[in-house]
Protein backbone atom coordinates (compact mmCIF):
# COMPACT_ATOMS: atom_id res chain seq x y z
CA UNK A 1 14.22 -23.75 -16.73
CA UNK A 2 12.10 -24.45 -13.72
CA UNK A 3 12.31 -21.85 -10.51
CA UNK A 4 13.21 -22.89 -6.87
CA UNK A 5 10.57 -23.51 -4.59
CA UNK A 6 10.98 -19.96 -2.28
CA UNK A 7 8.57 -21.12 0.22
CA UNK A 8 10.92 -23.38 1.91
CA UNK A 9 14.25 -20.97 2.10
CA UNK A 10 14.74 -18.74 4.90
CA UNK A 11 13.58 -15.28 4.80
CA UNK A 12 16.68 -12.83 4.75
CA UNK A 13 16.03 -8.81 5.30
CA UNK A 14 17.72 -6.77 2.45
CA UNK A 15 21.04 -4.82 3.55
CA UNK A 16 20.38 -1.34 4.15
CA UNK A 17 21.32 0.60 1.48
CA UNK A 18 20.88 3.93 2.34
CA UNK A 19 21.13 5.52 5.79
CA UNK A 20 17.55 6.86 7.35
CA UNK A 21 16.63 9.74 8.23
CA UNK A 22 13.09 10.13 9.77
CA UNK A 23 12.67 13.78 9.31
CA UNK A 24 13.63 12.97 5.12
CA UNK A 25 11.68 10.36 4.44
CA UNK A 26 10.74 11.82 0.52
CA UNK A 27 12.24 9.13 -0.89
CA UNK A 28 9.82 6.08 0.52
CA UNK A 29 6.56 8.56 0.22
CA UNK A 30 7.89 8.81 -3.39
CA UNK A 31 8.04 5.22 -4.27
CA UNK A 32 4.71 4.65 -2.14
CA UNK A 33 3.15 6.63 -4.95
CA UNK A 34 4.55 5.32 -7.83
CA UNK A 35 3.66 1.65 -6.47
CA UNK A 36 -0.14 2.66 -5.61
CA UNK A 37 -0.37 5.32 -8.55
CA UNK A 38 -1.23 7.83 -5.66
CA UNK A 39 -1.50 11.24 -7.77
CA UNK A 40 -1.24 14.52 -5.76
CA UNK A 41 -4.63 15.50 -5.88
CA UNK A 42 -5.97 12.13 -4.48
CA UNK A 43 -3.65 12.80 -1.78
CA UNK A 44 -4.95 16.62 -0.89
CA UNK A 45 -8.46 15.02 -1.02
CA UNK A 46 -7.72 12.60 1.46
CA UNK A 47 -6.03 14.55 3.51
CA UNK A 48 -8.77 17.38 3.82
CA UNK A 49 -11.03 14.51 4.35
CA UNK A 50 -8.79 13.84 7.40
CA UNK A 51 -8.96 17.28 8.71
CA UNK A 52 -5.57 18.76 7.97
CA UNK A 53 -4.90 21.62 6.17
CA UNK A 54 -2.67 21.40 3.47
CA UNK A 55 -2.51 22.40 -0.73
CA UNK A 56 -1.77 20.93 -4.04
CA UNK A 57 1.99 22.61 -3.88
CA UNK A 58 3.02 21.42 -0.47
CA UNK A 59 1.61 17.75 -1.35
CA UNK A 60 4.05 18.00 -4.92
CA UNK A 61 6.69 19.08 -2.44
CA UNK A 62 6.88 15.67 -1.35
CA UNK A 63 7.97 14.06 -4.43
CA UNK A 64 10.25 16.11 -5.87
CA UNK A 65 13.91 15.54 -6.05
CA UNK A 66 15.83 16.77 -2.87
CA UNK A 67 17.79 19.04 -5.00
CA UNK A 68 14.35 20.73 -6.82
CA UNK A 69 13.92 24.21 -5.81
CA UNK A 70 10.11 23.17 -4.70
CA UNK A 71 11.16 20.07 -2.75
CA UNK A 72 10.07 19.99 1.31
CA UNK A 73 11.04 17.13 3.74
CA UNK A 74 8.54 14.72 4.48
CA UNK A 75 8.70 13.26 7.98
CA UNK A 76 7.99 9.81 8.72
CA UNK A 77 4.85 10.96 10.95
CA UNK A 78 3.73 12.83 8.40
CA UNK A 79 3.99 10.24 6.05
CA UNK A 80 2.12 7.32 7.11
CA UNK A 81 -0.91 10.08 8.41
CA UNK A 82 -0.86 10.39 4.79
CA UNK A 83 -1.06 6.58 3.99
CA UNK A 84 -4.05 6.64 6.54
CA UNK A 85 -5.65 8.98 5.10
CA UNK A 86 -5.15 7.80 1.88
CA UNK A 87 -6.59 3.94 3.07
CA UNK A 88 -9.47 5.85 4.71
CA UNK A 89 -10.17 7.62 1.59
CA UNK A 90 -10.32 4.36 -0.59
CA UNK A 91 -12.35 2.76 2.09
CA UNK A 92 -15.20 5.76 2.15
CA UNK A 93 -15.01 5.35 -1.94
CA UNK A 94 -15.65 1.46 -1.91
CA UNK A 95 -18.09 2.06 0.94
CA UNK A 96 -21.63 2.03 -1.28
CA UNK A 97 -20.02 -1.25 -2.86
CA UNK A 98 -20.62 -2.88 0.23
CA UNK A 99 -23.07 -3.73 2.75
CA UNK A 100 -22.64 -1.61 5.76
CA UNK A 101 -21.22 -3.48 8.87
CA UNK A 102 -22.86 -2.59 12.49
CA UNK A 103 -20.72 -0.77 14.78
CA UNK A 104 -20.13 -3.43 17.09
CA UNK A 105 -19.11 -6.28 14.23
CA UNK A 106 -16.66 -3.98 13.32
CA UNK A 107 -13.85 -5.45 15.78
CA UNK A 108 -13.40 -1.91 17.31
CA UNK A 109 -12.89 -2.76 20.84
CA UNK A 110 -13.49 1.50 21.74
CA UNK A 111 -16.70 0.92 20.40
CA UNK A 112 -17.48 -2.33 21.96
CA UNK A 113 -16.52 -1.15 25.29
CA UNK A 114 -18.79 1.91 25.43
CA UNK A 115 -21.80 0.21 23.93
CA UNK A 116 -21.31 -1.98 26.66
């Protein structure tokens, strides 16, 4: 059986199939997780990395059922600060991988603009 070529079809978006809430987001941060095998401690790492405050049980919070005693909304804010966090994280762990880049080759046009 051979498979269509998808390349040549017309993108369609998905129907929704749940309604969104921005202030419940739990169950995208959940699935976020499972796809990039984010654990909870990785996550509290990151995010004291980042600055904000936070422990193990309010990260778990997250991605527990909304009916679990222990379960807290996530907002959508406070979701992708996590997913920043998290992609800083990874990026300061792959850093002695590779060769450091000079501030100004780094595309940052803040830092282009005051070195100038």
């Amino acid at each position: 059986m051979t498979t269509p070529d998808l390349s040549n079809q017309p993108y369609r978006r998905p129907p929704m199939t749940r309604g969104i809430d921005p202030q419940r987001m739990n169950w995208l941060w959940r699935l976020v997780c499972e796809v990039g095998a984010i654990e909870a401690t990785e996550v509290v790492q990151a995010l004291h990395a980042a600055g904000v405050p936070v422990d193990r049980r309010r990260v778990e919070s997250w991605a527990v059922n909304d009916r679990d005693d222990a379960f807290f909304p996530i907002t959508l804010a406070e979701l992708e600060r996590n997913l920043r966090a998290m992609v800083a994280l990874r990026r300061t762990e792959e850093a002695p991988s590779r060769p450091a880049m000079p501030e100004h080759a780094s595309g940052n046009p803040t830092q282009q603009t005051l070195q100038a």
